[in-house]
Protein backbone atom coordinates (compact mmCIF):
# COMPACT_ATOMS: atom_id res chain seq x y z
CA UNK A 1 -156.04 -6.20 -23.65
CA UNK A 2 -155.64 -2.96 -24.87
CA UNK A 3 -151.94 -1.47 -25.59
CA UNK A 4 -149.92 -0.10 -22.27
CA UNK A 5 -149.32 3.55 -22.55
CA UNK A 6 -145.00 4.90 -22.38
CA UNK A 7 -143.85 5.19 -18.50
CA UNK A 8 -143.43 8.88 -17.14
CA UNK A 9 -140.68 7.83 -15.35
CA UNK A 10 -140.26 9.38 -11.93
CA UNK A 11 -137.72 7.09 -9.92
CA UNK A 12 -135.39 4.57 -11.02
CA UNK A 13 -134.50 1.48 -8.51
CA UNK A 14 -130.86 0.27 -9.45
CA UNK A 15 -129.94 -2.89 -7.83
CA UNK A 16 -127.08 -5.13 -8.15
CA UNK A 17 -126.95 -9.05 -8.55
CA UNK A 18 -124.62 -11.50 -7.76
CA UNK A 19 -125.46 -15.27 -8.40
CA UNK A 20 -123.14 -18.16 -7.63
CA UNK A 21 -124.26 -19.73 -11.41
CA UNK A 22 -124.23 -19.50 -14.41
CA UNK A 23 -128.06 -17.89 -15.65
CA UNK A 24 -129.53 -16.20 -18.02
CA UNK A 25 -131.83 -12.48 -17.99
CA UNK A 26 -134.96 -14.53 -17.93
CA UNK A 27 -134.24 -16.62 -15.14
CA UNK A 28 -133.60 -13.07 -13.17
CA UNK A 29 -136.72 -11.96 -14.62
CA UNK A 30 -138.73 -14.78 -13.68
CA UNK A 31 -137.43 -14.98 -10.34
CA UNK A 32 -138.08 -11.27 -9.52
CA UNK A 33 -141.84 -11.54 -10.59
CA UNK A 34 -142.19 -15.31 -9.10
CA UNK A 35 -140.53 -14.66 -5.60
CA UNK A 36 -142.70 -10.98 -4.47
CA UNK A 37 -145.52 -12.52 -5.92
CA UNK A 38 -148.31 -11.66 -3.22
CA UNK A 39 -145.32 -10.33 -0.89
CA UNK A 40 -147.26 -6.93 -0.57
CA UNK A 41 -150.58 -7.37 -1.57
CA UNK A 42 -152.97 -6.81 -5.07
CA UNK A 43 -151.56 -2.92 -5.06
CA UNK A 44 -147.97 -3.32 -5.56
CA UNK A 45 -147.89 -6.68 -7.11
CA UNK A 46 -145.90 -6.36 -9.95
CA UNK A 47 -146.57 -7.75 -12.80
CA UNK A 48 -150.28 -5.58 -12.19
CA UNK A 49 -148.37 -2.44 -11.76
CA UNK A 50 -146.60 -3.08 -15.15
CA UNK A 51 -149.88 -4.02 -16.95
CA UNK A 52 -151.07 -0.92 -15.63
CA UNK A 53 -147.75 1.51 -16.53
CA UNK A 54 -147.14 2.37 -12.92
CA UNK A 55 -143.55 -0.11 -13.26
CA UNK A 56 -141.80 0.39 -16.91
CA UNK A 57 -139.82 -2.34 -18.56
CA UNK A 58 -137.66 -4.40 -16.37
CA UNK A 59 -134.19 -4.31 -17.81
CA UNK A 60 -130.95 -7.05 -16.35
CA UNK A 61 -127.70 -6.77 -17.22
CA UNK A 62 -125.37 -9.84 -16.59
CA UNK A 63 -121.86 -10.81 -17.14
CA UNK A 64 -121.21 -14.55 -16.69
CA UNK A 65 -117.12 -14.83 -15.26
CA UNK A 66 -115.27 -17.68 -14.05
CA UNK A 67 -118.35 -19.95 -13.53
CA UNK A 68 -120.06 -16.96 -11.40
CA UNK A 69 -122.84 -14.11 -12.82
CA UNK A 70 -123.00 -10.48 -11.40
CA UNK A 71 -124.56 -7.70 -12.72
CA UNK A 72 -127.69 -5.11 -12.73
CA UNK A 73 -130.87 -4.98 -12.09
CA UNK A 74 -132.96 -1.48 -13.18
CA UNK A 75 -136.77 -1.07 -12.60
CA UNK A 76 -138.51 2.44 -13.54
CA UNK A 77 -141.02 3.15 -11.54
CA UNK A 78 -143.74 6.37 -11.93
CA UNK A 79 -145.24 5.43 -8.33
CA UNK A 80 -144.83 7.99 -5.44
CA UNK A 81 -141.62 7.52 -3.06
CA UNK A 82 -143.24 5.52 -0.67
CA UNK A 83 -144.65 3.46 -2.77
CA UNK A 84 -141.22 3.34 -4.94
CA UNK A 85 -138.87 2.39 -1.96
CA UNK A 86 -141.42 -0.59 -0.63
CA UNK A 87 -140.78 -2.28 -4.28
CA UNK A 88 -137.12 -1.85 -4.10
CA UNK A 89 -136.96 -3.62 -0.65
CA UNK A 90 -138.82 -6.25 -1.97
CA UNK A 91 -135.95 -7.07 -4.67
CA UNK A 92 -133.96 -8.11 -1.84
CA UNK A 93 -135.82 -10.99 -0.58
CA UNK A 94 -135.04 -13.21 -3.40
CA UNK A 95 -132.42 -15.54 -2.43
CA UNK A 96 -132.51 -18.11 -5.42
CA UNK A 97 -132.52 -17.76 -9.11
CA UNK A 98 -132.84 -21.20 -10.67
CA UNK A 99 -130.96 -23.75 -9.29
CA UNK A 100 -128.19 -20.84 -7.71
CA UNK A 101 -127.84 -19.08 -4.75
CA UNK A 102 -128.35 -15.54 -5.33
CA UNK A 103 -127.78 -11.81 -3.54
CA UNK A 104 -129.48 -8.70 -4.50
CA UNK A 105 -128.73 -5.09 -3.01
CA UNK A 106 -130.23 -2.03 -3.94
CA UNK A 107 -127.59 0.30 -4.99
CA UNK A 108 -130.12 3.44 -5.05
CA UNK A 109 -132.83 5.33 -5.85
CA UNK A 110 -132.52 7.73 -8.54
CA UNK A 111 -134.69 10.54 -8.89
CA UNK A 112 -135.19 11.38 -13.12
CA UNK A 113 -137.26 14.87 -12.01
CA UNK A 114 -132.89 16.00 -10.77
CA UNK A 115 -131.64 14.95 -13.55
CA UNK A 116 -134.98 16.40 -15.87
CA UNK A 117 -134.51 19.99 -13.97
CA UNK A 118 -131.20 20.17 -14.42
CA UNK A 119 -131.46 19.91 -18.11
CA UNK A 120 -134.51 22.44 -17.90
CA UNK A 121 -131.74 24.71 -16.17
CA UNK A 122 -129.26 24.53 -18.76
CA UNK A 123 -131.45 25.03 -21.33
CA UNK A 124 -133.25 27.80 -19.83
CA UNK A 125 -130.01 29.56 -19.55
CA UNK A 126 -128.68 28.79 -23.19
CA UNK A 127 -132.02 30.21 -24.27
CA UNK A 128 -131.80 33.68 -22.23
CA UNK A 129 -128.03 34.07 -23.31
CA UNK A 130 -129.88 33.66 -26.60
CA UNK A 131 -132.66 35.68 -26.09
CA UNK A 132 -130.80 39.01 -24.75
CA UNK A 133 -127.88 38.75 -26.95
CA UNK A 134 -129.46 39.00 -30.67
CA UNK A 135 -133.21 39.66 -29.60
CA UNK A 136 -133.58 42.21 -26.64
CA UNK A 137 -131.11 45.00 -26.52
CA UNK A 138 -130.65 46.39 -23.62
CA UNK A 139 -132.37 49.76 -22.77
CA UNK A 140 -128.99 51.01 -22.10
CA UNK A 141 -128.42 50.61 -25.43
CA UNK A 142 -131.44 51.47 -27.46
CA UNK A 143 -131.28 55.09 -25.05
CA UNK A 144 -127.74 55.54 -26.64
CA UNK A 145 -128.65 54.85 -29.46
CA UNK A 146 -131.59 57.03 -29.99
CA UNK A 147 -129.53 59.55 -28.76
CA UNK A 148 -127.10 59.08 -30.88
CA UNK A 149 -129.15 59.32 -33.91
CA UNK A 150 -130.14 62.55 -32.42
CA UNK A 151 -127.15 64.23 -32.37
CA UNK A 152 -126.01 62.97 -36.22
CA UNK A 153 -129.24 65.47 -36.77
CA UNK A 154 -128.21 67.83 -35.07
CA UNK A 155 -125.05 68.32 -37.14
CA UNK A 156 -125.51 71.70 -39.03
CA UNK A 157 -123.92 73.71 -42.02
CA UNK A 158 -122.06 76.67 -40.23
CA UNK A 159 -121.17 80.30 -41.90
CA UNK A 160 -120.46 81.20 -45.68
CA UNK A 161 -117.97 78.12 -46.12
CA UNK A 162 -120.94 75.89 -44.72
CA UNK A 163 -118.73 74.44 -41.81
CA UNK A 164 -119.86 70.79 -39.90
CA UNK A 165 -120.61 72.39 -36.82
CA UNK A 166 -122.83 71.43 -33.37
CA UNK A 167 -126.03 73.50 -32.94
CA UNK A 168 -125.05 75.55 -30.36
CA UNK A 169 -122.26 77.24 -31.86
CA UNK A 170 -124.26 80.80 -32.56
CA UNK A 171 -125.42 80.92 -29.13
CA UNK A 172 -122.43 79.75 -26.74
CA UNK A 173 -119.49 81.98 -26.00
CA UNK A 174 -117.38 79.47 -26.41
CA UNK A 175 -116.40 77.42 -29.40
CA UNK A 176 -114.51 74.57 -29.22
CA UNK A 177 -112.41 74.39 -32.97
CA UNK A 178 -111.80 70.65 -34.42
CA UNK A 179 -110.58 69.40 -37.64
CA UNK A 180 -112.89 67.46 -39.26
CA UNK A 181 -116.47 66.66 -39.72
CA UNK A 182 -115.74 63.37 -37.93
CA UNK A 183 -114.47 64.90 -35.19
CA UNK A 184 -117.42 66.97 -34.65
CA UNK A 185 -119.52 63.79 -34.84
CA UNK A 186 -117.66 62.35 -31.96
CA UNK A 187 -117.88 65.52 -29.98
CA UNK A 188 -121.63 65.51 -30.31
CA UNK A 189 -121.55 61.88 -29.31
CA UNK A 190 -120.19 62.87 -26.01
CA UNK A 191 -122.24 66.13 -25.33
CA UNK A 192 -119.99 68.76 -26.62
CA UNK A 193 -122.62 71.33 -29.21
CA UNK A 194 -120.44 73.49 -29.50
CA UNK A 195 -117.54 72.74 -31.96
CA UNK A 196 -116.94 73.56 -35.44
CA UNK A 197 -114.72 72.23 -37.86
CA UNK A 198 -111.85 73.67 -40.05
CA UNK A 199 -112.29 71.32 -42.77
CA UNK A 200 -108.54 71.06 -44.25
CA UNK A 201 -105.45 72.73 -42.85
CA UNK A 202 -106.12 76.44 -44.00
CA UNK A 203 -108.26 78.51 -41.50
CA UNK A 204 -111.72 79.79 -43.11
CA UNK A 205 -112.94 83.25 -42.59
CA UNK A 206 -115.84 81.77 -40.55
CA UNK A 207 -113.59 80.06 -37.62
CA UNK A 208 -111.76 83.75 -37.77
CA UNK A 209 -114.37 86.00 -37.52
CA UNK A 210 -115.50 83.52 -34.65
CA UNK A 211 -112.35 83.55 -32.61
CA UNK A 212 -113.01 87.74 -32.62
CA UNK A 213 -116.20 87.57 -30.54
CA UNK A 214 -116.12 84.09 -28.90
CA UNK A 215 -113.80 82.48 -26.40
CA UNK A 216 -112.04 79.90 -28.97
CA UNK A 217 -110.69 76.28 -27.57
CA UNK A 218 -108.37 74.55 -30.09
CA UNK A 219 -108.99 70.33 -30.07
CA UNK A 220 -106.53 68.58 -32.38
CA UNK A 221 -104.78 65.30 -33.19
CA UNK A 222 -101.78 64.07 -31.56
CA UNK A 223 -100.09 64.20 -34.35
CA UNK A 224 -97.20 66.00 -36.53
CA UNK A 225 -100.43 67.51 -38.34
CA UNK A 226 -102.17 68.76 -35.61
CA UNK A 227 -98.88 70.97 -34.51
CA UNK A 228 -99.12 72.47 -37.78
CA UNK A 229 -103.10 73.31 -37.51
CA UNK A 230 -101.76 74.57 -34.35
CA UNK A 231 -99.71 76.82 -35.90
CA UNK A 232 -101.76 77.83 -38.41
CA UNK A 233 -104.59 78.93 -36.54
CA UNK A 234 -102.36 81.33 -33.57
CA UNK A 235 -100.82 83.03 -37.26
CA UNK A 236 -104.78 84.28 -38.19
CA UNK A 237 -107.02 83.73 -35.59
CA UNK A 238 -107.27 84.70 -32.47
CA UNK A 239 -107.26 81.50 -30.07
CA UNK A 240 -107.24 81.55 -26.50
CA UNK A 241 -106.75 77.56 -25.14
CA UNK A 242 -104.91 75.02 -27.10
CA UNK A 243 -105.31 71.57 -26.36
CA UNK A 244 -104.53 68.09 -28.27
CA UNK A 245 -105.77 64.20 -28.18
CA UNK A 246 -103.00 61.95 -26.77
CA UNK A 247 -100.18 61.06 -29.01
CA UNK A 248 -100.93 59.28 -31.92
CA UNK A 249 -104.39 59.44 -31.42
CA UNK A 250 -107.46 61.62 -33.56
CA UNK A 251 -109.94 63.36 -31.85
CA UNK A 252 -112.43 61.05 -33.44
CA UNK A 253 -110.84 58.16 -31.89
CA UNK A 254 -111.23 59.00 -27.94
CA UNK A 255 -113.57 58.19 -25.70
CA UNK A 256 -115.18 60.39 -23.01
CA UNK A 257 -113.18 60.30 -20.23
CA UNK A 258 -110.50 60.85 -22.93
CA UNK A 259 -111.54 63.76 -24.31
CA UNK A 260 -112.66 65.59 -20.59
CA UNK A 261 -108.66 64.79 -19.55
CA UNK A 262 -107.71 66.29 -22.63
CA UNK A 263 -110.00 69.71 -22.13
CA UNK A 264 -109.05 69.66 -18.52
CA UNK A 265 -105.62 69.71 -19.93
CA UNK A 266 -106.15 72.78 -22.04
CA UNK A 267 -102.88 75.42 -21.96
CA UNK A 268 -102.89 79.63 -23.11
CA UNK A 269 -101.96 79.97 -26.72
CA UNK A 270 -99.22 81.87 -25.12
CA UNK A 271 -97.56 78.35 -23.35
CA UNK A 272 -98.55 76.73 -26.79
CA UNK A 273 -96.23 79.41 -28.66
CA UNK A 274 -93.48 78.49 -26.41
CA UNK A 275 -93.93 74.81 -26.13
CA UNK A 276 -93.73 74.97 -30.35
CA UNK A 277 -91.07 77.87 -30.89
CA UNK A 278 -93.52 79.74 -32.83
CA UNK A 279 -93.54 83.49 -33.33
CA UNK A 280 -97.20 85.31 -33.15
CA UNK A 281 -96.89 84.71 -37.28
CA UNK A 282 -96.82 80.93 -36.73
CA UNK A 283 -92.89 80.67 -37.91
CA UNK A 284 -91.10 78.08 -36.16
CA UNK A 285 -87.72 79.78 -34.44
CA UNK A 286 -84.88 78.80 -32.59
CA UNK A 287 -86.27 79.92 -28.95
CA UNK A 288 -82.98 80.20 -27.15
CA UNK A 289 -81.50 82.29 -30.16
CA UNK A 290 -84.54 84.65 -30.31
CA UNK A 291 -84.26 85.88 -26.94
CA UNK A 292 -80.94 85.84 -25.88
CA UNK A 293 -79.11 87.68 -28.86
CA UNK A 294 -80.84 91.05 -28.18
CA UNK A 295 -79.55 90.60 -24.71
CA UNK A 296 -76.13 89.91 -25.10
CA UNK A 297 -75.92 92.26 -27.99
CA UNK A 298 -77.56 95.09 -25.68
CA UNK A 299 -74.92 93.89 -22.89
CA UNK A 300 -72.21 94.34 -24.99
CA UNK A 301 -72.87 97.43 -26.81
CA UNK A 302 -73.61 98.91 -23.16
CA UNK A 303 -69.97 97.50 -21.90
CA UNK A 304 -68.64 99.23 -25.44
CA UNK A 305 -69.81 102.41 -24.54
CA UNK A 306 -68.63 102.48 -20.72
CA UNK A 307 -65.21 101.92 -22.04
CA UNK A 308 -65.47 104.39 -24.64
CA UNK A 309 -66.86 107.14 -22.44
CA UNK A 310 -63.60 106.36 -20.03
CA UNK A 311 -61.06 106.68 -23.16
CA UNK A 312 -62.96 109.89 -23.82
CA UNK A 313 -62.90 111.42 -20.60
CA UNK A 314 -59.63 111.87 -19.00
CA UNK A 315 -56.47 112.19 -20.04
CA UNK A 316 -53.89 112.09 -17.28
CA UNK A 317 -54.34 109.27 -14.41
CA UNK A 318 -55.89 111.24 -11.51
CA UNK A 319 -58.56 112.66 -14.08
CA UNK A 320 -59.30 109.12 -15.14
CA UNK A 321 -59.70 107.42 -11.81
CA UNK A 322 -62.21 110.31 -10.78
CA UNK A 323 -64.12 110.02 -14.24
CA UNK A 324 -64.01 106.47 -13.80
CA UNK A 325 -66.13 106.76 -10.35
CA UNK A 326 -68.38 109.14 -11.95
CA UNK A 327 -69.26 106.65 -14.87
CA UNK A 328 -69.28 103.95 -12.50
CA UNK A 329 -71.87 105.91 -10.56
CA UNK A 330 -74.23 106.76 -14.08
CA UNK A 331 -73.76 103.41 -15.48
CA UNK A 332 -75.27 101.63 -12.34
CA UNK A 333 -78.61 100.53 -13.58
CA UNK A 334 -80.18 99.31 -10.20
CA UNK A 335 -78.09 99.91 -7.09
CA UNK A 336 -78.35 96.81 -4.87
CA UNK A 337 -81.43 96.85 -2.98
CA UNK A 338 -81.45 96.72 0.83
CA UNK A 339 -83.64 94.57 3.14
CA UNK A 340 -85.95 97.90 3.34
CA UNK A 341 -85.89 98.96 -0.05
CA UNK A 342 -88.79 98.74 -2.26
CA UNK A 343 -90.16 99.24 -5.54
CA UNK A 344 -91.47 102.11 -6.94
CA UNK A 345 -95.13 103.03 -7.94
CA UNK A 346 -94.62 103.16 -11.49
CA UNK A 347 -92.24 99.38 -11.16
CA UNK A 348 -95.20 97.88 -9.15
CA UNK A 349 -98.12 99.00 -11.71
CA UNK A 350 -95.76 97.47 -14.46
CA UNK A 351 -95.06 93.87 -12.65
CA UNK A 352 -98.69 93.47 -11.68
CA UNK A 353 -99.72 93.91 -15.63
CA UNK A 354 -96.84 92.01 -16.81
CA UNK A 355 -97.31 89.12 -13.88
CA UNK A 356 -101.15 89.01 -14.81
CA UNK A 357 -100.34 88.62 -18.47
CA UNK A 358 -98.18 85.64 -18.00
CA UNK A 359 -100.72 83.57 -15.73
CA UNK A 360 -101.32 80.63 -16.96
CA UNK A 361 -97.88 80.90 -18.87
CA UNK A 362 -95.60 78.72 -17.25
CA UNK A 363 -92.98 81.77 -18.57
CA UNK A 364 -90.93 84.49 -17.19
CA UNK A 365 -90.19 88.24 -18.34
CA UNK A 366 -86.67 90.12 -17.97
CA UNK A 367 -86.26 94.06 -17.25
CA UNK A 368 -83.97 96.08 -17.85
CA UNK A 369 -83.31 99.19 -15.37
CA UNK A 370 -85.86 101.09 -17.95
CA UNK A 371 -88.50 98.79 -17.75
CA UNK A 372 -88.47 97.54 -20.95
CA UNK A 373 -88.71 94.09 -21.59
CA UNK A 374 -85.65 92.25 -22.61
CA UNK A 375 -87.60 88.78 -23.71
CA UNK A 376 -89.66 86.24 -22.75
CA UNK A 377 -88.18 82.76 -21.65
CA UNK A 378 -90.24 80.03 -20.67
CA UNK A 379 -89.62 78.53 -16.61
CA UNK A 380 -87.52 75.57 -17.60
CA UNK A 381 -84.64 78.04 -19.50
CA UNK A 382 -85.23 80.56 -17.13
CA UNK A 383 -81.66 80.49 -14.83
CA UNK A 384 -79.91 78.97 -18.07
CA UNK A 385 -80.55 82.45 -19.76
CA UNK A 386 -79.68 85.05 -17.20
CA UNK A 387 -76.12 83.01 -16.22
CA UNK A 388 -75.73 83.90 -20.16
CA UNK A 389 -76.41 87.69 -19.73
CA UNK A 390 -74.23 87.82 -17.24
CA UNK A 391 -75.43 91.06 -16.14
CA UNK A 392 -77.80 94.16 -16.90
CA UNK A 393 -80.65 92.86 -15.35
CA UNK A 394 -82.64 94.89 -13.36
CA UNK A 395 -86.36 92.55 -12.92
CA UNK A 396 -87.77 89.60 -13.56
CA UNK A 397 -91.17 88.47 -13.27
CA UNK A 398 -92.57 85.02 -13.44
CA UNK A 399 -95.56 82.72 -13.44
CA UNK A 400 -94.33 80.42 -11.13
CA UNK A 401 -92.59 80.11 -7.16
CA UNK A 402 -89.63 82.03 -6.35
CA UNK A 403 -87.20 78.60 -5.11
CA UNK A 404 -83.61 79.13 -3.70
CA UNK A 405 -81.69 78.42 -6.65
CA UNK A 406 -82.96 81.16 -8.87
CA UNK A 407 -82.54 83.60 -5.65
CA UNK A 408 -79.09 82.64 -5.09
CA UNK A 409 -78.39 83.21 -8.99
CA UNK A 410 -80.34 86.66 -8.72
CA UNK A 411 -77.97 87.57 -5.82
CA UNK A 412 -74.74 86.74 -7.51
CA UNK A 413 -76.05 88.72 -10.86
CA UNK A 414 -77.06 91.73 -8.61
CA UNK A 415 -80.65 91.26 -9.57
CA UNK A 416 -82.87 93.94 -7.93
CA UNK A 417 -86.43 92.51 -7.89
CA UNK A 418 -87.66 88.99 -8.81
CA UNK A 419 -91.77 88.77 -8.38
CA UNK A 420 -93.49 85.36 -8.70
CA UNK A 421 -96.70 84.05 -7.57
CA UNK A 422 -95.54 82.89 -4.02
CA UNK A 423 -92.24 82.83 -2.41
CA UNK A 424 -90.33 79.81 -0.34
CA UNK A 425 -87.50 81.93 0.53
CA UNK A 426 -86.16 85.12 1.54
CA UNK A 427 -82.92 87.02 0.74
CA UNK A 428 -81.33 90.53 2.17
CA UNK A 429 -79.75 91.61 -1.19
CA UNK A 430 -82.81 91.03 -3.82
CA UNK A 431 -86.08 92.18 -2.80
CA UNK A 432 -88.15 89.56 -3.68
CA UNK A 433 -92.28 90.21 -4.17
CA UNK A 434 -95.53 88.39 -4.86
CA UNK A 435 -98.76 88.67 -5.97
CA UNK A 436 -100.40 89.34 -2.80
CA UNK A 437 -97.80 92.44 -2.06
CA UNK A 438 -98.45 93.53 -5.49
């Protein structure tokens, strides 16, 4: 008889077995191929459908307890369902192993191919984690990438000092000015061609002569250091934006969206000089002291002279009072504007150049009855420093909305004209103007 091939297990019949006895597995054994012996006919008998490998090894499992056995019965079978179920029934017929009573149920019918494509599934998915995380990259990734290896090409030696730059810094008309050659590497990275780097914290001819003829964006780290480049570039070149990474971050550092918000973000070279108390040289001043002192000193010195003029004047006391009214009426510097009054040609050509110089500012100019320009203050200082004048004040004009407070402080300073971009209130005794009536 030749040798009987390994089961491909399909099903597996597990039964249990309770016998009022004491046995042992070959008496179970015995009994199961004894008592369905010719119970269904040549095809399913089963000691042929083991010789043939269509029924696997019969295995019992018994535990003998107080006189009694129970335990399991498990038959694999590679037959179809049918066929399968018809064998387990069978089990349950036998009523007597030995000399003891016996009861067999079949607990179920197990299907190996759910418990086979289950593994398959778990394995299949272990592999593909495999597979796409060290093996396939994504295309995603290998498009950045090639990209990316693009732009590190396209990095360029710039101008006489042989600046990192992007390629497109000749032909743009605008430049965007960064500190290092890393940080131009990162701006390529994200699309930006046309920056150019200082390369250490003096300015090189090249980035000047470039700020002359281009439209020049300054990009720099939130940091002490990027202040200073700051600084150091308004003293020589000519910049027209400022703008800076968020604190304590480099340039090199951000991310896309970062550095967009940050460009977005960009202020005048004229807010950045205020925001850092810089002078056009790049020296850092006291703000407040810089403008008001010529103002109070100009206050005072005109007070000095009105009471001088009256010493001067008259002698007796009816000759004083009536030079007094005729100083009073030459020292007046803006009579107090009615409802109706207006400015004059020459005042309105000189707000609308000084208002469209300071757009963009955030900052507010202060006239004298001359015209002439008394200082420059930025928004936040703005009511602060004219209380301190106390007087003299014949304009102002700011980059910003004329609000009640600063109207009602106008008024009690005998202001004549405030002009602002736009206007929430109205008042009889300054005459109050904005862009649109300019």
């Amino acid at each position: 008889m030749a040798k009987i091939s390994p089961i491909a297990s399909k099903y597996i019949v597990r039964s249990s077995i309770k016998i009022d006895g004491i046995v042992d597995r070959p008496d179970v054994i015995g009994a199961v191929f004894g008592q369905t012996e010719g119970l269904l006919g040549n095809d399913l008998e089963l000691r042929e459908l083991q010789r043939s490998g269509k029924i696997g090894r019969i295995e019992v499992n018994l535990k003998t307890t107080g006189g009694k056995t129970a335990g399991e019965i498990i038959i694999p079978s590679s037959l179809d369902k049918t066929e399968t179920a018809i064998v387990a029934a069978a089990l349950e017929i036998i009523q007597r192993i030995g000399p003891c009573n016996a009861d067999i149920k079949v607990q179920a019918i197990e299907d190996v191919r759910i418990t086979k494509r289950q593994f398959v599934i778990d394995r299949a998915k272990a592999l593909l984690s495999h597979l796409t995380e060290n093996t396939l990259p994504d295309s995603q990734e290998i498009a950045s990438e090639v990209a990316e290896s693009v732009r590190m090409m396209e990095i360029k030696d710039y101008g006489r000092d042989k600046l990192p730059a992007g390629p497109e810094v000749a032909d743009s008309e605008e430049i965007i000015v960064v500190e290092g050659r890393a940080d131009v590497l990162m701006m390529l990275k994200h699309g930006f061609k046309n920056c150019i780097a200082m390369q250490g914290s003096s300015v090189p001819k090249t980035i000047i002569e470039l700020s002359k003829k281009k439209s020049t964006i300054v990009f720099v780290d939130g940091d002490r250091g990027g202040d200073l480049n700051i600084r150091e570039l308004i003293s020589v070149a000519e910049i027209d934006f400022v703008c800076k990474a968020p604190d304590g971050k480099e340039v090199e550092e951000l991310t896309k969206k970062e550095i967009h918000k940050a460009l977005r973000g960009k202020i005048t070279a004229e807010q950045a000089k205020l925001d850092l108390g810089v002078t056009e040289s790049g020296e850092l001043i006291n703000q407040n002291t810089r403008l008001k002192r010529p103002l109070v000193k100009r206050d005072k010195d005109h007070r000095n002279k009105s009471r001088n003029d009256r010493k001067s004047n008259g002698r007796d006391r009816p000759e004083k009072k009536n030079d007094r009214r005729v100083a009073t009426t030459r020292a007046a510097p803006s009579p107090r504007p009615s409802k109706s009054s207006g400015p004059t040609a020459s005042e309105k050509t000189k707000f609308k150049e000084v208002a469209d110089d300071l757009v963009g500012t955030r900052g507010a100019c202060i006239f004298d009855n001359k015209l002439n320009i008394l200082g420059k203050v930025p928004l936040t200082e703005l009511t602060t420093t004219i209380k301190s004048l106390g007087g003299g004040i014949h304009a102002i004009v700011l980059d910003g909305e004329i609000k009640e407070e600063l109207s009602k402080t106008a008024e009690g300073l005998k202001i004549g004209f405030l002009v602002g971009t736009k206007s929430s209130v109205k008042s009889s005794r300054v005459k109050i103007l904005t862009e649109k009536e300019l």
